[in-house]
Protein backbone atom coordinates (compact mmCIF):
# COMPACT_ATOMS: atom_id res chain seq x y z
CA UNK A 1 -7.17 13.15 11.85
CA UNK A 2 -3.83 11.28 13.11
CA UNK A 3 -2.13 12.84 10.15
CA UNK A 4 -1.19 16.28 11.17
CA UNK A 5 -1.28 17.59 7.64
CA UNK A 6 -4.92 16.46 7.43
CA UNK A 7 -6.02 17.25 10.26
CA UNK A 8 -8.67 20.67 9.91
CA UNK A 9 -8.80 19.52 6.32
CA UNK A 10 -12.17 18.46 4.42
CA UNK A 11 -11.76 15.24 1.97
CA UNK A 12 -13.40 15.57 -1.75
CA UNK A 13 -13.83 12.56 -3.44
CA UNK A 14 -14.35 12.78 -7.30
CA UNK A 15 -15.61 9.31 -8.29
CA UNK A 16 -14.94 8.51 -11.66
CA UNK A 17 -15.75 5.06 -12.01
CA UNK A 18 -18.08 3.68 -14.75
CA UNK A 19 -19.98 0.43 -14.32
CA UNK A 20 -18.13 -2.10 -16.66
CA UNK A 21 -15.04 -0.19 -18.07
CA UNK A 22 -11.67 -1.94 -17.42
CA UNK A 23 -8.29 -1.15 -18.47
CA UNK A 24 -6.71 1.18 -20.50
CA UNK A 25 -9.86 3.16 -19.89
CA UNK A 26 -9.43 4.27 -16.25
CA UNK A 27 -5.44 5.40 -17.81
CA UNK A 28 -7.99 7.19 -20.23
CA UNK A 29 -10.35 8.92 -17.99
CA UNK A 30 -7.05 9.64 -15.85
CA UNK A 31 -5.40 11.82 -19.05
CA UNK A 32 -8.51 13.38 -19.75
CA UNK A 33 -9.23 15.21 -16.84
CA UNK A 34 -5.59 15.98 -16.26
CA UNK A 35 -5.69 17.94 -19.85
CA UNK A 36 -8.77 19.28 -18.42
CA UNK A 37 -6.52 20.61 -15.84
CA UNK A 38 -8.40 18.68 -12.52
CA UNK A 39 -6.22 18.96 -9.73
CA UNK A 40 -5.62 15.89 -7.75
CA UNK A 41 -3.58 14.59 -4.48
CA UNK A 42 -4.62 11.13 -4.54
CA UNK A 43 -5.38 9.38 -7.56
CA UNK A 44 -7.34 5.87 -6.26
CA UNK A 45 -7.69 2.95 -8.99
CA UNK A 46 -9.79 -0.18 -7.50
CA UNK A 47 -9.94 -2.84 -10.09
CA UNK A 48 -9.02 -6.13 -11.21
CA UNK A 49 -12.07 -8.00 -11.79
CA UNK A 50 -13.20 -6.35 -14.94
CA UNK A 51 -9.84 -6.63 -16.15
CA UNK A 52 -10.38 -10.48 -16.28
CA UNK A 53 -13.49 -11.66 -16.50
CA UNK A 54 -14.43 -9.07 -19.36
CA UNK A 55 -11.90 -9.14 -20.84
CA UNK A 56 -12.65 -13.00 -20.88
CA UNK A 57 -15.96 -12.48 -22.11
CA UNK A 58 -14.43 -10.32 -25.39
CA UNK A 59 -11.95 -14.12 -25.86
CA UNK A 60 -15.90 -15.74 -26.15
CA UNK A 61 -17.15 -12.96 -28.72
CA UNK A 62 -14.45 -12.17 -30.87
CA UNK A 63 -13.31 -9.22 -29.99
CA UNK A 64 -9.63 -7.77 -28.72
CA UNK A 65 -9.16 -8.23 -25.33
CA UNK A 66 -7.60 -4.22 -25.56
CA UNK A 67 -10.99 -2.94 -26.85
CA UNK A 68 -14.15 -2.02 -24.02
CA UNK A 69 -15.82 -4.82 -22.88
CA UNK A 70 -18.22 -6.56 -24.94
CA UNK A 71 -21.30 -5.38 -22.92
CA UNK A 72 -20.24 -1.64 -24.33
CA UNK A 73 -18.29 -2.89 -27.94
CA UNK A 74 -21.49 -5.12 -29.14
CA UNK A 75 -24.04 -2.40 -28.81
CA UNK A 76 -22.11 -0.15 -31.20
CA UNK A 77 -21.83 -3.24 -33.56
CA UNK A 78 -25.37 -3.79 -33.66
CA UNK A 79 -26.08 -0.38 -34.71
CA UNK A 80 -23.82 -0.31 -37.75
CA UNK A 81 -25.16 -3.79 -39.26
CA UNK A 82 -28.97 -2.96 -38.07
CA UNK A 83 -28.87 -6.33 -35.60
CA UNK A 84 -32.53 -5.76 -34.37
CA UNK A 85 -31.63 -9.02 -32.20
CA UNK A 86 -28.79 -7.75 -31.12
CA UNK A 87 -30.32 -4.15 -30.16
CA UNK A 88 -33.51 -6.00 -28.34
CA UNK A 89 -30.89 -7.98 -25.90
CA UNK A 90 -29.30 -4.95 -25.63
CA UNK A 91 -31.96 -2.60 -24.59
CA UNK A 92 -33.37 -5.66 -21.93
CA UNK A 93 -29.41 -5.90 -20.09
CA UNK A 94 -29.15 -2.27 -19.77
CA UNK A 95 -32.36 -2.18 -18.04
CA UNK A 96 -31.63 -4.96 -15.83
CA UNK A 97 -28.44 -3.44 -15.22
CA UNK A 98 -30.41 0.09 -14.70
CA UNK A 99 -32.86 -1.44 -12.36
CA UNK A 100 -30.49 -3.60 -10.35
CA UNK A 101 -28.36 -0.59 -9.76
CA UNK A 102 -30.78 1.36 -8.74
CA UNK A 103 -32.08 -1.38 -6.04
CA UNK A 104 -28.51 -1.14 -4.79
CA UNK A 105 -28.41 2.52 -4.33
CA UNK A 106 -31.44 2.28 -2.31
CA UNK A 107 -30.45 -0.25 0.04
CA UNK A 108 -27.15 1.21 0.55
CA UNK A 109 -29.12 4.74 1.44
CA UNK A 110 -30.82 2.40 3.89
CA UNK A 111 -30.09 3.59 7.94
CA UNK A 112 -32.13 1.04 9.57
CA UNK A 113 -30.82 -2.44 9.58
CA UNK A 114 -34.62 -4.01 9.50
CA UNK A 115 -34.92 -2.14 6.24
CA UNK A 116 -31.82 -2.69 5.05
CA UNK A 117 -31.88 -6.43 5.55
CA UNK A 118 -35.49 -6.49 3.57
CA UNK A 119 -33.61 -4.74 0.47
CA UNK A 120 -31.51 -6.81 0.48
CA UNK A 121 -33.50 -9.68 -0.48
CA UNK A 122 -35.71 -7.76 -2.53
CA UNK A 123 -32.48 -7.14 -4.59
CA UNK A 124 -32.36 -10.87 -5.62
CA UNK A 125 -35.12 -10.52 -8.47
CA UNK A 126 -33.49 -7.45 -10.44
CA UNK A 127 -29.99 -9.52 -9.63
CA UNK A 128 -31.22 -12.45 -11.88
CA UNK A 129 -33.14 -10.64 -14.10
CA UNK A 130 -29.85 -9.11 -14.83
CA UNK A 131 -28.19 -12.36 -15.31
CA UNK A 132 -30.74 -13.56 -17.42
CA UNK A 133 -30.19 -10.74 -19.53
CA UNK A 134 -26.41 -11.48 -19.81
CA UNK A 135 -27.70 -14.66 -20.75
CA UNK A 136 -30.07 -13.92 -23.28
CA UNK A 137 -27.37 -11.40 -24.87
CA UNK A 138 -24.69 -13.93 -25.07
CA UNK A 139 -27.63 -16.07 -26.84
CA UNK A 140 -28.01 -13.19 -28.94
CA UNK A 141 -24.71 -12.38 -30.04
CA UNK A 142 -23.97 -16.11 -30.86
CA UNK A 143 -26.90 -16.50 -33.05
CA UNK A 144 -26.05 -13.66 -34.79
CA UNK A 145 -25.20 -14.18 -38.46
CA UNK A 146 -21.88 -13.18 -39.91
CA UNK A 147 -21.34 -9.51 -40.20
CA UNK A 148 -19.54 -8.11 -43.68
CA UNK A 149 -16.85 -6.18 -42.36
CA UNK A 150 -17.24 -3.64 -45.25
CA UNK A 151 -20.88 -2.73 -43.76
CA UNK A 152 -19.44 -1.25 -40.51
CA UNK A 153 -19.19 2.45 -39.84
CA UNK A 154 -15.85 1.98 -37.81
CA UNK A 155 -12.80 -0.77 -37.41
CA UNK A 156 -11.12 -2.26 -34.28
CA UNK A 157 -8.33 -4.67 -33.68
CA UNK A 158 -9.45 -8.14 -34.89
CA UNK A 159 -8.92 -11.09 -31.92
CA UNK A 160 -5.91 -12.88 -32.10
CA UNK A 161 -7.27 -16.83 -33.21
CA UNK A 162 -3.91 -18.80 -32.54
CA UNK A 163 -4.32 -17.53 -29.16
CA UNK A 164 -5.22 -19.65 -26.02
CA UNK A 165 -7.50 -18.50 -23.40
CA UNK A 166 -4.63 -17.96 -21.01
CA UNK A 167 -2.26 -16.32 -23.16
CA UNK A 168 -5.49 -13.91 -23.74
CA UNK A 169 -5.54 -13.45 -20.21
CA UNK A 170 -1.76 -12.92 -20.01
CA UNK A 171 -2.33 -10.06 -22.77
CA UNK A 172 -4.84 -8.53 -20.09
CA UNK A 173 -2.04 -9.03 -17.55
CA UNK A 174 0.58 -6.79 -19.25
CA UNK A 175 -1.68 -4.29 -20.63
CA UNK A 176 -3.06 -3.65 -16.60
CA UNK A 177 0.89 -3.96 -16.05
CA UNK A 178 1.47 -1.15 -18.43
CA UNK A 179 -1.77 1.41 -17.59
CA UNK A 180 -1.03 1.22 -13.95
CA UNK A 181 2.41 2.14 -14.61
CA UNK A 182 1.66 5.34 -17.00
CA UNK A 183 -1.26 5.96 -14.31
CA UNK A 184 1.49 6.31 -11.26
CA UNK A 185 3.48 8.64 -13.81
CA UNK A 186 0.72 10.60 -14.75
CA UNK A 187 -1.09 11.14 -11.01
CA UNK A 188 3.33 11.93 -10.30
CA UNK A 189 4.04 14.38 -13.07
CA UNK A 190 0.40 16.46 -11.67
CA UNK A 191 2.16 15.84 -8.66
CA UNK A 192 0.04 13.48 -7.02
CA UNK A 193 0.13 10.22 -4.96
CA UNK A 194 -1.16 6.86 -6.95
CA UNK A 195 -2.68 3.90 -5.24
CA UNK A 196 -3.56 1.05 -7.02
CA UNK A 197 -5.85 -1.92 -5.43
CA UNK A 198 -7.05 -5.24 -6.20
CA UNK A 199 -10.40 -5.71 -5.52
CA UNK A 200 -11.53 -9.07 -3.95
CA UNK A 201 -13.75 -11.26 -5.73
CA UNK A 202 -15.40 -14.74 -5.02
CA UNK A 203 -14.30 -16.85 -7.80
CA UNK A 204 -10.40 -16.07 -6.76
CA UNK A 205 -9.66 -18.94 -4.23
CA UNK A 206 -8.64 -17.31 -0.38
CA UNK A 207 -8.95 -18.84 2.79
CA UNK A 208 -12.66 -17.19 2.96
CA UNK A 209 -15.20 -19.72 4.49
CA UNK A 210 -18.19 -18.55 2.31
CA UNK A 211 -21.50 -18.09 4.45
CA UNK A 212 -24.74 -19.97 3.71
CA UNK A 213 -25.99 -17.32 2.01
CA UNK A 214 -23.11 -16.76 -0.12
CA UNK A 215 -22.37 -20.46 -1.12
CA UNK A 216 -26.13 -20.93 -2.42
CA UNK A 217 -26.75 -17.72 -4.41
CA UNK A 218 -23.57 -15.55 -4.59
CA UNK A 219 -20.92 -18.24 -5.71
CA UNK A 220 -22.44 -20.23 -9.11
CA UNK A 221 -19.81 -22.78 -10.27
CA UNK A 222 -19.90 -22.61 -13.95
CA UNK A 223 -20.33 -18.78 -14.12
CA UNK A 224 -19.54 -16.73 -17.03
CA UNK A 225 -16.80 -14.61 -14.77
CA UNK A 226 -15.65 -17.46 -13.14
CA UNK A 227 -13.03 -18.84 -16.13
CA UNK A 228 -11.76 -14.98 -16.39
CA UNK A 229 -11.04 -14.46 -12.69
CA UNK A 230 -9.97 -18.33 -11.98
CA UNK A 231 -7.13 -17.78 -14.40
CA UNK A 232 -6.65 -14.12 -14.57
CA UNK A 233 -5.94 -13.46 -10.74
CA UNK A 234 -2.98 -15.00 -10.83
CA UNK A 235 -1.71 -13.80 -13.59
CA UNK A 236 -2.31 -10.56 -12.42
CA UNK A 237 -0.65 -11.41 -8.47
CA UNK A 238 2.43 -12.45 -10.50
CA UNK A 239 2.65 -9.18 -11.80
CA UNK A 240 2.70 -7.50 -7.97
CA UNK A 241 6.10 -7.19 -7.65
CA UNK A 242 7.35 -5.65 -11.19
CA UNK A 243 4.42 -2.93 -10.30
CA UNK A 244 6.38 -1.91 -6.95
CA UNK A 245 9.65 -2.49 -8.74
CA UNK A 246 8.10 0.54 -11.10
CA UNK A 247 7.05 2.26 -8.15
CA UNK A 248 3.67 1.94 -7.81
CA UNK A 249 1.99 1.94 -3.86
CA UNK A 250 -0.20 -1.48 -4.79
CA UNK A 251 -2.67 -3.20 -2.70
CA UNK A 252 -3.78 -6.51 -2.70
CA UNK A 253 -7.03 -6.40 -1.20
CA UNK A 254 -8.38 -9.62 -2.35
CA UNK A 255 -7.92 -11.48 1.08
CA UNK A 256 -9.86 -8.76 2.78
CA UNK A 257 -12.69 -10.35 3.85
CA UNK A 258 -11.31 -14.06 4.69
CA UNK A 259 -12.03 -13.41 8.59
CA UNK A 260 -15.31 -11.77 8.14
CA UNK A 261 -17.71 -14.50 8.99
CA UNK A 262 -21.05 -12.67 8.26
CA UNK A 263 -22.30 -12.01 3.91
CA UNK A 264 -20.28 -9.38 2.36
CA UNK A 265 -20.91 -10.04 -1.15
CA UNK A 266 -24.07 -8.56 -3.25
CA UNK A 267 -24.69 -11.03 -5.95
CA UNK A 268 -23.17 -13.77 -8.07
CA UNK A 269 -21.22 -11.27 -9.72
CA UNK A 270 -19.03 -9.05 -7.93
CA UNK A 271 -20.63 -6.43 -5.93
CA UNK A 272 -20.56 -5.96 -1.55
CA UNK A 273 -23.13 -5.28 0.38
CA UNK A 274 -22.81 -2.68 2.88
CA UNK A 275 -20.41 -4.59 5.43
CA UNK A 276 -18.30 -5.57 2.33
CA UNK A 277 -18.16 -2.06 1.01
CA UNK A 278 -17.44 -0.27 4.46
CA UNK A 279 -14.29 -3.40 5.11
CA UNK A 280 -13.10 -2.73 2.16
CA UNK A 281 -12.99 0.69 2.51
CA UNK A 282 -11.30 0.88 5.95
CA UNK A 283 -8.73 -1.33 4.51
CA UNK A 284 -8.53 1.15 1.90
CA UNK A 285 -8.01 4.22 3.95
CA UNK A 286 -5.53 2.86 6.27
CA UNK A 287 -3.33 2.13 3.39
CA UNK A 288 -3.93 5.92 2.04
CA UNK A 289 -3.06 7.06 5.28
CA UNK A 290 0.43 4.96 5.41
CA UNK A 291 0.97 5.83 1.76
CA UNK A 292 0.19 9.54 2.66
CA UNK A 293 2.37 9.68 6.01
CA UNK A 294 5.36 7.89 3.73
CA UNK A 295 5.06 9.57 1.04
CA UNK A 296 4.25 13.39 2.16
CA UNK A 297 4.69 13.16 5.67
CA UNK A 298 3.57 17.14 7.33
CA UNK A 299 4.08 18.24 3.48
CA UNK A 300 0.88 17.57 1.60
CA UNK A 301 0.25 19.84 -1.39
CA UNK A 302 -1.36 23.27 -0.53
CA UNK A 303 -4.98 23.03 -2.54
CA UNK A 304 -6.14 19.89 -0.18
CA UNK A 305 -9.14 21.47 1.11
């Protein structure tokens, strides 16, 4: 409402995000609903920790740091060498992940802050259950014998082995570099406005004083995305300022919450709970609406609606 183009107007938010995908496949999703023809005026990308501490995970397993995550590439590798181990650890994390998602969509439909509050810590079972199914996965996977490459039903780019953890991680760095880039030409040539954020997480050091809460169950030294993010943040802040050199409206959201002094996050993981989500995004929108009044000013294309 203090934009005069927007003002009268009614926002429509397509969300396109899929639990555990990281880059190049939001650049993916991106192209294939602009061949689709999908009209957009905003295109928002919030991401970051995937990138890392996934792409981390794929360093651990074997697999290209370019390719899914290993949560989505193992599945499809148990099925072509019949890994009935595999499959079983499979079939247990997606229902964690199932069930703990669905505990999170009911305590964010949650109006009452009594009821809300009692979610909440009923969400703390499904949230280790679903850790202890990324647990017994990894377990899994590493027992698994050698597969004969000739018994697959498809190919993807082998792991580079002469390379370091970091330089993995500085792979990561230029491929996000790179998507983000073809992302602000893309949402440009359809002739709309790109806004890429980082997302804050809890294993990149800020000034946040963690609360109680928070430092017992949501922050686990030694955590599998801990490595990913402890490195990879970094990497990816030091490649800020060649993404606004390109052009790109960034955000670095990952000091968001350092003067909230009540819980934000969800789990040990990476998810908010409701005060997290709706800080976030305010931040969010008051950068849209700088990025909008810049960029557009009293000229915003006809079809927002």
């Amino acid at each position: 409402q203090r934009l005069p183009a927007l003002q009268g107007k009614t926002i429509k938010v397509l969300n396109f995000a899929n639990g555990g995908y990281k880059q190049p496949q939001q650049l993916l999703i991106l192209s294939y609903f602009l061949s689709l023809g999908q009209h957009f005026d905003l295109v928002l990308n919030i991401d970051g920790f995937n990138e890392v501490a996934l792409s981390n995970l794929n360093v651990d397993f074997g697999f290209n740091v370019s390719m899914p995550s290993v949560q989505h590439i193992s599945p499809l590798v148990g099925l072509a060498s019949r890994d009935t181990v595999l499959d079983l650890a499979v079939a247990r994390l997606t229902l964690a992940r199932a069930q703990l998602n669905e505990r999170i969509d009911r305590m964010n439909r949650s109006w009452l802050a009594s009821v809300y509050t009692i979610r909440e810590i009923l969400l703390r079972l499904p949230a280790k259950e679903f850790h202890d199914a990324i647990a017994q996965y990894k377990k899994a996977q590493k027992s698994t014998s050698e597969r004969d490459g000739d018994s697959l039903i498809f190919s993807f780019p082998p792991p580079d082995a002469a390379q370091s953890r970091e330089q993995a991680l500085v792979r990561v760095k230029e491929q996000w570099l790179q998507s983000s880039m073809m992302m602000r030409q893309a949402s440009e040539a359809a002739g709309a406005v790109y806004l890429h954020v980082l997302q804050p997480n809890q294993y990149h050091a800020t000034e946040r004083d963690f609360t109680e809460i928070e430092r017992r169950d949501y922050v686990v030294a030694g955590h599998d995305y801990e490595p990913g993010v402890k490195v990879g943040y970094p990497l990816l802040l030091e490649a800020v300022p060649e993404l606004e050199r390109q052009g790109v409206n960034f955000l670095d959201a990952t000091r968001v919450f350092d003067d909230e002094r009540e819980t934000v996050y969800l789990d040990a993981c990476c998810h908010y709970n409701e005060l997290g989500q709706r800080q976030l995004a305010t931040f969010i929108v008051e950068a849209i609406s700088e990025v909008l009044a810049d960029g557009l000013g009293a000229e915003l294309p006809s079809k927002l609606n």
